[in-house]
N, C-alpha and C. Protein backbone atom coordinates (compact mmCIF):
# COMPACT_ATOMS: atom_id res chain seq x y z
N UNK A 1 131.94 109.14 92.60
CA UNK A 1 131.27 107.89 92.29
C UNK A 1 129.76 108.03 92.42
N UNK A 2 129.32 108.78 93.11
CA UNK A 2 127.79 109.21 93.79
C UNK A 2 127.29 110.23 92.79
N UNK A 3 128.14 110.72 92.35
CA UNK A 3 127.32 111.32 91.57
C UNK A 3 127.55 111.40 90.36
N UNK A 4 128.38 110.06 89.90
CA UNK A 4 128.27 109.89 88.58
C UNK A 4 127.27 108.57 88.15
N UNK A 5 126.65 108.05 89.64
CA UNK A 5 125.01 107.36 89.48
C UNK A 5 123.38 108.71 89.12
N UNK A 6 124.29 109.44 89.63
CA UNK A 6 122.93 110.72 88.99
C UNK A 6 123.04 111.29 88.14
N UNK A 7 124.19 110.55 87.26
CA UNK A 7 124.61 111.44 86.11
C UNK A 7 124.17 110.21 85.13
N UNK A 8 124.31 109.26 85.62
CA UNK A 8 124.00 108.20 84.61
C UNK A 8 122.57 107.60 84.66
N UNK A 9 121.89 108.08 86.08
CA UNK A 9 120.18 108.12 85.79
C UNK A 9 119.79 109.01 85.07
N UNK A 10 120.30 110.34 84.99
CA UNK A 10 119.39 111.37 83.93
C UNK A 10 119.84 111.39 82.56
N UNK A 11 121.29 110.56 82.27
CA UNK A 11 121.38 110.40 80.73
C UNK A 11 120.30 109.24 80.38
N UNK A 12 120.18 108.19 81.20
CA UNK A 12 119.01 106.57 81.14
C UNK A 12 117.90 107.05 80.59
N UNK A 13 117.37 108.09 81.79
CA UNK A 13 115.98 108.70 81.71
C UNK A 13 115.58 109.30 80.34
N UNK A 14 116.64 110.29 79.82
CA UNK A 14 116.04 111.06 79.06
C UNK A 14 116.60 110.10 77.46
N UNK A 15 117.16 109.30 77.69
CA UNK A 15 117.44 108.40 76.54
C UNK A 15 116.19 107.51 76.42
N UNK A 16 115.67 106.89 77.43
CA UNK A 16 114.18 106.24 77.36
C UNK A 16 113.03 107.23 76.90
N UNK A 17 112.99 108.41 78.01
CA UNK A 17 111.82 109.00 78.19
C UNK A 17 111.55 110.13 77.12
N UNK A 18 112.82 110.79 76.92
CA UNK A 18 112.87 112.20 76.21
C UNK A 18 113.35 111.92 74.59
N UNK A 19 112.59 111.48 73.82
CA UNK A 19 112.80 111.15 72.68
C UNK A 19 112.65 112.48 71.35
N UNK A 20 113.69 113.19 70.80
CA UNK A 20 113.25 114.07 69.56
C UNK A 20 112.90 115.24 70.69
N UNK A 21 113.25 115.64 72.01
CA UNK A 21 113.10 117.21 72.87
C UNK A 21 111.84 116.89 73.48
N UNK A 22 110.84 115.80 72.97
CA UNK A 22 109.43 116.12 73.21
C UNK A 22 109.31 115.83 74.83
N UNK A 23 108.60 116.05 75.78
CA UNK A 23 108.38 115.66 77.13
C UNK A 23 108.03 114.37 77.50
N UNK A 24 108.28 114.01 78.81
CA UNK A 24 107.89 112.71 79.13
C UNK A 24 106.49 112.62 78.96
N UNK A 25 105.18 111.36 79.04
CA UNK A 25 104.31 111.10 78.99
C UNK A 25 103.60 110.82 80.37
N UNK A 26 102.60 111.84 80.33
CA UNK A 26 102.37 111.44 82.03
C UNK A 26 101.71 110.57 82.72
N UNK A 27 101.77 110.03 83.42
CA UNK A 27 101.07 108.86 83.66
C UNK A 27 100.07 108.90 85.17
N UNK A 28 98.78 109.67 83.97
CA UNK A 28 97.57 109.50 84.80
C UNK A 28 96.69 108.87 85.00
N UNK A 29 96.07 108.64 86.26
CA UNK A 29 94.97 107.81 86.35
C UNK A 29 96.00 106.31 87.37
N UNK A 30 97.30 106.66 87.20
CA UNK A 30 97.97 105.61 88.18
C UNK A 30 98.54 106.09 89.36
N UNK A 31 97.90 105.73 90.22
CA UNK A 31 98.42 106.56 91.42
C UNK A 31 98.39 105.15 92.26
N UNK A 32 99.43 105.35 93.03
CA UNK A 32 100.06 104.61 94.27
C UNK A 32 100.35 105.47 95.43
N UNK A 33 100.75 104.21 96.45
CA UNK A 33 101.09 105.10 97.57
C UNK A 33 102.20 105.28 98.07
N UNK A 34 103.16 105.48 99.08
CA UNK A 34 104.22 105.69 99.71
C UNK A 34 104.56 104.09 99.89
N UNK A 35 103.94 103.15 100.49
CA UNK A 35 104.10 102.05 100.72
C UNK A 35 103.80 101.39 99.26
N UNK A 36 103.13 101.84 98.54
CA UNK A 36 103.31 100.62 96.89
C UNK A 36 104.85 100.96 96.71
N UNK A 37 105.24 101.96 96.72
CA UNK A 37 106.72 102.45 96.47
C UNK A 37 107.42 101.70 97.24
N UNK A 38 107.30 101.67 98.30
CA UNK A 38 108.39 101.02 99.22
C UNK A 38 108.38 99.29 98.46
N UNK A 39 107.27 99.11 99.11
CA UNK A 39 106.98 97.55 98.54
C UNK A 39 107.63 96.80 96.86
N UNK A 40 107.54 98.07 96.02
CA UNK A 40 108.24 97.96 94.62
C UNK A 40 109.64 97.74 95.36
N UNK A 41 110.27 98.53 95.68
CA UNK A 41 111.42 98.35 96.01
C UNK A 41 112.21 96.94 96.54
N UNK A 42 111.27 97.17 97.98
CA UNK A 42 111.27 95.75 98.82
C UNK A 42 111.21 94.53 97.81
N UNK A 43 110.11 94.31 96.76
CA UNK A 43 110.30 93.60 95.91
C UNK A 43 111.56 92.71 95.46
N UNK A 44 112.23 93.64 95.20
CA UNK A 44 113.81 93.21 94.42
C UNK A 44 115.20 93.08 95.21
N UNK A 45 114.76 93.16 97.41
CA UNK A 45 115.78 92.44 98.19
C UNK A 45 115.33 93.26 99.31
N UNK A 46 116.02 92.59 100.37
CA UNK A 46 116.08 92.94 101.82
C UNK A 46 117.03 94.24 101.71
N UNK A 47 116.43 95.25 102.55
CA UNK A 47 117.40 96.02 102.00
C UNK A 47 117.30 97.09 103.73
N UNK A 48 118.35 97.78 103.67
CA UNK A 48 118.40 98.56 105.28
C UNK A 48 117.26 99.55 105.26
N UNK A 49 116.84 100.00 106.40
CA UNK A 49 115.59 101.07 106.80
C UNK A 49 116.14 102.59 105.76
N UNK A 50 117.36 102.82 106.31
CA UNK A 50 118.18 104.05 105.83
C UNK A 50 117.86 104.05 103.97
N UNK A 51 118.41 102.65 103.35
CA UNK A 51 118.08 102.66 101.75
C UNK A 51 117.09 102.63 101.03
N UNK A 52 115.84 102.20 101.95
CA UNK A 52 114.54 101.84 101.74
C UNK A 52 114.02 103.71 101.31
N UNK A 53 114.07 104.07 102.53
CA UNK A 53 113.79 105.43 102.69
C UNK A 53 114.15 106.48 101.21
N UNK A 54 115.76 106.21 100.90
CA UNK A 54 116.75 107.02 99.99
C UNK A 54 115.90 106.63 98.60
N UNK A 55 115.61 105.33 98.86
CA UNK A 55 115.20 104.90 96.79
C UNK A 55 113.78 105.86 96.96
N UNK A 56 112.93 105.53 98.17
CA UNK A 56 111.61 105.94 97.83
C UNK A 56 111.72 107.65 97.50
N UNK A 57 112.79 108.27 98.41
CA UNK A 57 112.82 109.73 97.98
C UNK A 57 113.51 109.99 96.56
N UNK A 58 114.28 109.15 96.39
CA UNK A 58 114.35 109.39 95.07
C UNK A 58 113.45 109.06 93.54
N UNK A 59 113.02 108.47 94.03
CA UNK A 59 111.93 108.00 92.75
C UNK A 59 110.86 109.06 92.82
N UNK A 60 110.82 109.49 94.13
CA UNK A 60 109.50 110.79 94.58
C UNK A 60 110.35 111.95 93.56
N UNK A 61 111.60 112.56 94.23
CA UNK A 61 111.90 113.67 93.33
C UNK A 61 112.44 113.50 91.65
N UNK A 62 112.65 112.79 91.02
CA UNK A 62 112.70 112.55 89.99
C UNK A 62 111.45 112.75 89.19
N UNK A 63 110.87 111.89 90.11
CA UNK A 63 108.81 112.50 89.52
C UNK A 63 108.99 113.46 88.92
N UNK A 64 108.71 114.15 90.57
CA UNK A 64 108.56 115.52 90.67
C UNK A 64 109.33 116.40 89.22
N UNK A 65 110.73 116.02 89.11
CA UNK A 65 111.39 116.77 88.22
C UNK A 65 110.87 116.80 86.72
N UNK A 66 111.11 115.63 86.78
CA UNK A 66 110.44 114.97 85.14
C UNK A 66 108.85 115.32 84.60
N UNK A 67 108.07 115.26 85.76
CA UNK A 67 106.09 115.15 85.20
C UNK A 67 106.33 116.39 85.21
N UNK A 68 106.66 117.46 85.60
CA UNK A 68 106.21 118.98 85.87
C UNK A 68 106.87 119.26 84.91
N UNK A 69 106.01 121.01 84.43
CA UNK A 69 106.69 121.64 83.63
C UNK A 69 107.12 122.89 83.96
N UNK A 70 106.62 123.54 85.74
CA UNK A 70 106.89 124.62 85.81
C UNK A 70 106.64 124.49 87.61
N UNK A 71 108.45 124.83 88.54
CA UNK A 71 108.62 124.70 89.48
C UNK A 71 107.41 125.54 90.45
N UNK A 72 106.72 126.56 89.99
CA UNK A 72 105.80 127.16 91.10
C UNK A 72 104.18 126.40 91.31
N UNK A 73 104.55 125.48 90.25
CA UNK A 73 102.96 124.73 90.12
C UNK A 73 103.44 123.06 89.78
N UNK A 74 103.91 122.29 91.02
CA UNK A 74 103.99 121.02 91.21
C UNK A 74 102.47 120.36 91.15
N UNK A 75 102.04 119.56 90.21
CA UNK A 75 100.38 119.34 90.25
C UNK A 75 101.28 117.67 90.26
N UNK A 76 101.84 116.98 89.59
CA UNK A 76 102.11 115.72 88.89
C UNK A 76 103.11 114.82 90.28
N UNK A 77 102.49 114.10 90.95
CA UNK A 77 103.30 113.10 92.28
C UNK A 77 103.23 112.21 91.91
N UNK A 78 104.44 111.31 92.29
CA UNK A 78 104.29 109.87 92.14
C UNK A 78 103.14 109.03 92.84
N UNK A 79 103.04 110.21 94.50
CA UNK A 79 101.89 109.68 95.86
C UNK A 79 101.89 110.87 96.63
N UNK A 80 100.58 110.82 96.38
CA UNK A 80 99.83 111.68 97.73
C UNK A 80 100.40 111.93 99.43
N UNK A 81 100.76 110.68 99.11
CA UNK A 81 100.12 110.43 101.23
C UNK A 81 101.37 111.13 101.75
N UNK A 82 102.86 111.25 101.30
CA UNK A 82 103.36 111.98 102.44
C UNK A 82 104.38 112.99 101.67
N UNK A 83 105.31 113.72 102.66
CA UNK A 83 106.26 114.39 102.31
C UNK A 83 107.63 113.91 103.19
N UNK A 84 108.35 114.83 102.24
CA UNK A 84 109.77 114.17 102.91
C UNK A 84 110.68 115.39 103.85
N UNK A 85 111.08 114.84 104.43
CA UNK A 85 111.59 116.07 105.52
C UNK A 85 113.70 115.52 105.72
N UNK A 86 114.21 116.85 106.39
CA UNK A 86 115.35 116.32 106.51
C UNK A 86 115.92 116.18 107.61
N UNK A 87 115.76 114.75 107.53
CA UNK A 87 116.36 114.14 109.08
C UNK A 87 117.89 114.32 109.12
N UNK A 88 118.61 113.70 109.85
CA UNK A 88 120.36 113.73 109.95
C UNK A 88 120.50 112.59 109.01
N UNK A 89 120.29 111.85 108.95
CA UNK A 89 120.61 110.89 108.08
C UNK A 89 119.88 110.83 106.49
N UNK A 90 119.49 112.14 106.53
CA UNK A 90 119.03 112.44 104.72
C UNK A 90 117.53 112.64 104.61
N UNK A 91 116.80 112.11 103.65
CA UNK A 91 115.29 112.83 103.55
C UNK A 91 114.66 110.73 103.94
N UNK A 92 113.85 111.80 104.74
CA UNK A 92 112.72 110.27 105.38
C UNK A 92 111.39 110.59 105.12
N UNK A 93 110.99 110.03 104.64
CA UNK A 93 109.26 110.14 104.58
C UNK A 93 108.33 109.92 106.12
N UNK A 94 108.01 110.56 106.87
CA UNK A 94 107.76 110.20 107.91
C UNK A 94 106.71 108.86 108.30
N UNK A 95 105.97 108.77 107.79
CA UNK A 95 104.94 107.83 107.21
C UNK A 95 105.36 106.51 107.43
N UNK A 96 106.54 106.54 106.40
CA UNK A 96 106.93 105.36 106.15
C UNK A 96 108.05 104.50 106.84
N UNK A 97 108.88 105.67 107.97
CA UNK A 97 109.68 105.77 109.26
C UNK A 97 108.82 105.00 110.01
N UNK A 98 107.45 105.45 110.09
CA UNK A 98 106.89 104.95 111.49
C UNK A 98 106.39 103.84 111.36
N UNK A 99 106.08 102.93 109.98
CA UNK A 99 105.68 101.96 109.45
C UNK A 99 107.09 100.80 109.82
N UNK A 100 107.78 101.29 109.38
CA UNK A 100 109.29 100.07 109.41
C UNK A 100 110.07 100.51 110.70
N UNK A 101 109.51 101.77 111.61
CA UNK A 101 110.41 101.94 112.97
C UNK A 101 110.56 100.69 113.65
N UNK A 102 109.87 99.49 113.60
CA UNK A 102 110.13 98.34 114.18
C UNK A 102 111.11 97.74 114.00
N UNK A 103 111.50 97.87 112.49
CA UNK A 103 112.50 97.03 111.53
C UNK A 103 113.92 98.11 111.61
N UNK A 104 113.76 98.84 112.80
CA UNK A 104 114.75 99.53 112.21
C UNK A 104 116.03 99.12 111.14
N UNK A 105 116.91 98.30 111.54
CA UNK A 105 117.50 97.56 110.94
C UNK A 105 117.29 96.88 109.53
N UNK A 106 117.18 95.87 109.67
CA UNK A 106 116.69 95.36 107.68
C UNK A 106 115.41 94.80 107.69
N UNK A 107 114.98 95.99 106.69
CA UNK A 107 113.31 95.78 106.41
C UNK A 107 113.58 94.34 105.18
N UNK A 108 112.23 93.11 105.35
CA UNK A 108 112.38 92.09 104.84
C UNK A 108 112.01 92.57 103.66
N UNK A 109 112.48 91.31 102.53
CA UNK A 109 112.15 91.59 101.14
C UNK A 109 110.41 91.18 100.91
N UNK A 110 109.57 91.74 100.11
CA UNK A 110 108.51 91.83 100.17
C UNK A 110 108.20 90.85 99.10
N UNK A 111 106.98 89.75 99.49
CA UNK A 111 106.94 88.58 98.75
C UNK A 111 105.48 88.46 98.37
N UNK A 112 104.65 90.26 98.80
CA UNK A 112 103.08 89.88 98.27
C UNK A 112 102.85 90.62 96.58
N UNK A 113 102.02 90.83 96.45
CA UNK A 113 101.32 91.17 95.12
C UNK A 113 101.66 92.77 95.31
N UNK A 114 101.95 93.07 93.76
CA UNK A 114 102.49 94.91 94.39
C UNK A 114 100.94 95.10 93.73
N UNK A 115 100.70 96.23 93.93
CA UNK A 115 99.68 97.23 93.99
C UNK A 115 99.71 96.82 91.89
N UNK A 116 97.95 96.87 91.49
CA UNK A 116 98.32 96.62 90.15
C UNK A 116 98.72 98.01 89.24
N UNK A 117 98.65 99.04 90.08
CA UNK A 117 98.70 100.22 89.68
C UNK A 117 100.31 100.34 88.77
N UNK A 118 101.39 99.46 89.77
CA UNK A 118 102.54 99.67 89.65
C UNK A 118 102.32 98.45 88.31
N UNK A 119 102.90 99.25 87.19
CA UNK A 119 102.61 98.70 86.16
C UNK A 119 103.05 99.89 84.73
N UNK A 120 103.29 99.12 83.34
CA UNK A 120 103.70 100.58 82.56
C UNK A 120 104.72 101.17 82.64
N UNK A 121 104.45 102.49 82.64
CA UNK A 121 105.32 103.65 82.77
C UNK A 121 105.74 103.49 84.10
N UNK A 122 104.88 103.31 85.14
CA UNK A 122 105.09 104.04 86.71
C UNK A 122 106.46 102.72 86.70
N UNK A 123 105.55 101.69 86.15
CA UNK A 123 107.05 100.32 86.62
C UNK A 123 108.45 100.96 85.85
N UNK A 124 108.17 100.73 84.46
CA UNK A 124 109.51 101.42 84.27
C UNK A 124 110.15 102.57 84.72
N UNK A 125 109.26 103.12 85.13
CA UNK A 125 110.19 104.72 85.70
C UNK A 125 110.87 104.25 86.99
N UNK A 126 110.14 102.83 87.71
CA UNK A 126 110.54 102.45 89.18
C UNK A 126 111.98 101.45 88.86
N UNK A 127 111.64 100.81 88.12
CA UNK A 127 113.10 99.81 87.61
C UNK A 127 114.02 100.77 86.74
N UNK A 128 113.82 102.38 86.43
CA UNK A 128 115.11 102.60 85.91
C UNK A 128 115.48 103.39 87.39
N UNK A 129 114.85 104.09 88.87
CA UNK A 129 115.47 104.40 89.78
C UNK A 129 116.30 102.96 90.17
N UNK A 130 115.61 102.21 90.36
CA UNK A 130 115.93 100.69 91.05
C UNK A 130 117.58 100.96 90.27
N UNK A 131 117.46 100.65 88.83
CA UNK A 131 118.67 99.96 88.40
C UNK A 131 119.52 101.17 88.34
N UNK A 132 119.50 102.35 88.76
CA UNK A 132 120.54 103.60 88.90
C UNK A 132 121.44 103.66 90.28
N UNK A 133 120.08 103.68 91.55
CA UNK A 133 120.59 103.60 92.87
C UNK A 133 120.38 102.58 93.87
N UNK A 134 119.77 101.25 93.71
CA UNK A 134 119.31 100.03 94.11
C UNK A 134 121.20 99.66 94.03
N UNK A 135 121.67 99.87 93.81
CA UNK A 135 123.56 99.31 93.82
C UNK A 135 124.59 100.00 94.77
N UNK A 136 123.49 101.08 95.49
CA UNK A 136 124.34 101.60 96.26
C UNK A 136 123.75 101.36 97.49
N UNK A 137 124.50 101.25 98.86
CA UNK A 137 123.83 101.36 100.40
C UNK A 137 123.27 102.47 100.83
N UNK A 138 122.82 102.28 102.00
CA UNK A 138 122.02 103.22 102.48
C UNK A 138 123.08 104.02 102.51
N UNK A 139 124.22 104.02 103.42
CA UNK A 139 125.17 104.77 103.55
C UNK A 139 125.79 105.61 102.15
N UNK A 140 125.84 105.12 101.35
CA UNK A 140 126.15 106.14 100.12
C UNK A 140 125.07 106.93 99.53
N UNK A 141 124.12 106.25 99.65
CA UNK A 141 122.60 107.20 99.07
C UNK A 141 122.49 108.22 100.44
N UNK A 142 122.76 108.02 101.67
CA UNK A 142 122.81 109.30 102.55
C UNK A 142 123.84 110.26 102.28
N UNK A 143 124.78 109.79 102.08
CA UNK A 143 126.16 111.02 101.95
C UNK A 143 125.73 111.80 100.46
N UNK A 144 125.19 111.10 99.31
CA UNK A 144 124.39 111.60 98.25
C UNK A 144 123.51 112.04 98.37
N UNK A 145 122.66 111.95 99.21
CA UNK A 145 121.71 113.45 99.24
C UNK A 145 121.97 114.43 100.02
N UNK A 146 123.14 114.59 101.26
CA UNK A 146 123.68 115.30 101.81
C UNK A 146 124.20 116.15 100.53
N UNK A 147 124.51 115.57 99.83
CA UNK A 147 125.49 116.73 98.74
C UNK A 147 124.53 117.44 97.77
N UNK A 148 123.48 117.14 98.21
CA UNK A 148 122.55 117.26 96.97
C UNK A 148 121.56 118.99 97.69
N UNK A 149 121.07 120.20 96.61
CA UNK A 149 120.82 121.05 97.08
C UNK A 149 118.88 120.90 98.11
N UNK A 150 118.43 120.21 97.44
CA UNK A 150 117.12 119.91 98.27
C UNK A 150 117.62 119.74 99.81
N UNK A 151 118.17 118.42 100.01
CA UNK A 151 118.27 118.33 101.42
C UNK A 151 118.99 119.77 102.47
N UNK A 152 119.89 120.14 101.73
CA UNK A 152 121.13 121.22 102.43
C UNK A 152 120.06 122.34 102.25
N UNK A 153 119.27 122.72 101.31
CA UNK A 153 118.07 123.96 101.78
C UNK A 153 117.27 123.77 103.00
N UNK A 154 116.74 122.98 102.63
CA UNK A 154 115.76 122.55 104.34
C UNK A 154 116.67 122.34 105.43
N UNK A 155 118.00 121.59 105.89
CA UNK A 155 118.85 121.83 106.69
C UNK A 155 118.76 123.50 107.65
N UNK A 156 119.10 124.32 106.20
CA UNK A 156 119.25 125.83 106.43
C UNK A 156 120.69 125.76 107.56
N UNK A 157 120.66 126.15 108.37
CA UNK A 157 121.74 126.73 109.13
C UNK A 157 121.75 125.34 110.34
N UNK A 158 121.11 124.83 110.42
CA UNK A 158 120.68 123.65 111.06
C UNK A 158 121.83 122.41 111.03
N UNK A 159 123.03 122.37 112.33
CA UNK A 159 124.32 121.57 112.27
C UNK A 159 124.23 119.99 111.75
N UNK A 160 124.76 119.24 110.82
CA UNK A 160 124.69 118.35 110.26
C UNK A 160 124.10 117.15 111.36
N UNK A 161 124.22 117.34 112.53
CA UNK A 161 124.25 116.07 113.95
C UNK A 161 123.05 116.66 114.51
N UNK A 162 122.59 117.84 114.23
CA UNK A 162 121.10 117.85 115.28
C UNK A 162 119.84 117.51 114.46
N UNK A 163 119.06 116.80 115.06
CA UNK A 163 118.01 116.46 114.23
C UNK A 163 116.84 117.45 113.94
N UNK A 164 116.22 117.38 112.56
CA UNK A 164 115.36 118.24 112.04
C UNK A 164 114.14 117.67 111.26
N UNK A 165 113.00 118.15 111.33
CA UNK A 165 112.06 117.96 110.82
C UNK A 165 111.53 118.78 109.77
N UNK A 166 112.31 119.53 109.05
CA UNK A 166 112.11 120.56 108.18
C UNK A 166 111.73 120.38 107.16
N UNK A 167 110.72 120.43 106.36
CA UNK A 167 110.10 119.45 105.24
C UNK A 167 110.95 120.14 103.68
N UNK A 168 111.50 119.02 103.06
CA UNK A 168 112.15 119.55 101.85
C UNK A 168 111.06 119.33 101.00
N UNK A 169 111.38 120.86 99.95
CA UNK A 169 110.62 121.20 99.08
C UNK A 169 110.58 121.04 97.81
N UNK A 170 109.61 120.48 97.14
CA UNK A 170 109.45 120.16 96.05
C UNK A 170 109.73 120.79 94.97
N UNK A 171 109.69 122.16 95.15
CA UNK A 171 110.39 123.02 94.47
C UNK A 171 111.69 123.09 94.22
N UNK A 172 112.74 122.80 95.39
CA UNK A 172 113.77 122.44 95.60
C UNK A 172 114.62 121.39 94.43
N UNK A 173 113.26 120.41 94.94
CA UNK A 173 113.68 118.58 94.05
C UNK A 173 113.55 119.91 92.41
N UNK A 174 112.58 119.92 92.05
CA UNK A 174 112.18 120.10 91.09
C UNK A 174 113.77 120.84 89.73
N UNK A 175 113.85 122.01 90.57
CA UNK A 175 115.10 122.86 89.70
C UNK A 175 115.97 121.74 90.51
N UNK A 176 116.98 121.41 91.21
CA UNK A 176 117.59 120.81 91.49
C UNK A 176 118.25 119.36 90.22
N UNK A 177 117.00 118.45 90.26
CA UNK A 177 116.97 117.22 89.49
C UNK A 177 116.79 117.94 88.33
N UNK A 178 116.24 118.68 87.79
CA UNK A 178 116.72 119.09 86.35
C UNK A 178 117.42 120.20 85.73
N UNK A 179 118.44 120.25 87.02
CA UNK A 179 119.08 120.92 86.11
C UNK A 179 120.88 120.27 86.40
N UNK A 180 120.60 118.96 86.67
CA UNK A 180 121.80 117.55 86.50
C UNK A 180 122.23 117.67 85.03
């Protein structure tokens, strides 16, 4: 079921984005941050700390997969400000852990002005993650990136229950998400 939502985001994607073989269109000059991301999200419901986390890493590696054209030279991010690492409970942006560590529980739905950046392309690329994995819980978007090869590389030998700070690699996301 989990991963026939990542099967049905990259047929979405490349039915919107990938028209006639040609590449996606990149969208420069719009840059956001870890928190415009979250906040997009937050936007469209109250949602758990754990799912908050899962959409933002996923909309990060999809980027990643889609803007680039060549895994040893990642130049094209959705945002600067952080990276994602693999905790026990899947990839967390640390940043954005320590921002909602209060909320552990359910971060509120967000009712201010999003960033005007989020707009265009960056919006649609954010409402087609939204409408792929925004339907699943935190709990299924964790057991889905558990299965997924980014997170289980950075793991490395590292037992599913001990916690890790091992930063997953973009390189990883990159061949990984395209080659779904």
């Amino acid at each position: 079921m989990l991963k026939k939502g990542i099967v049905s985001f990259t047929n979405l994607w490349y039915s919107i984005f990938r028209i006639d073989g040609r590449s996606v269109k990149k969208m420069e000059g719009e840059r956001v941050t870890v928190f415009d991301v979250a906040n997009f999200f937050r936007s469209k419901e109250s949602m758990t700390h754990k799912k908050l986390q899962k959409l933002v890493y996923y909309a990060y590696a999809w980027y990643i997969a889609l803007y680039n054209e060549d895994m040893n030279d990642i130049v094209d991010r959705l945002f600067e400000n952080c990276h994602f690492e693999a905790w026990i409970h899947g990839p967390v942006c640390p940043e954005l852990y320590h921002k909602y560590s209060n909320n552990y529980g359910v971060v509120d739905k967000y009712r201010g002005a999003l960033n005007k950046n989020i707009s265009g392309e960056i919006k649609k690329f954010l409402e087609s993650i939204y409408k792929t994995f925004g339907k699943y819980t935190g709990d299924e978007l964790e057991v889905m990136s558990h299965s997924e090869m980014p997170w289980q590389n950075a793991r490395d030998t590292t037992p599913a229950y001990e916690p890790s700070n091992k930063t997953i690699l973009e390189r990883d996301m990159f061949i990984y998400y395209n080659n779904l």
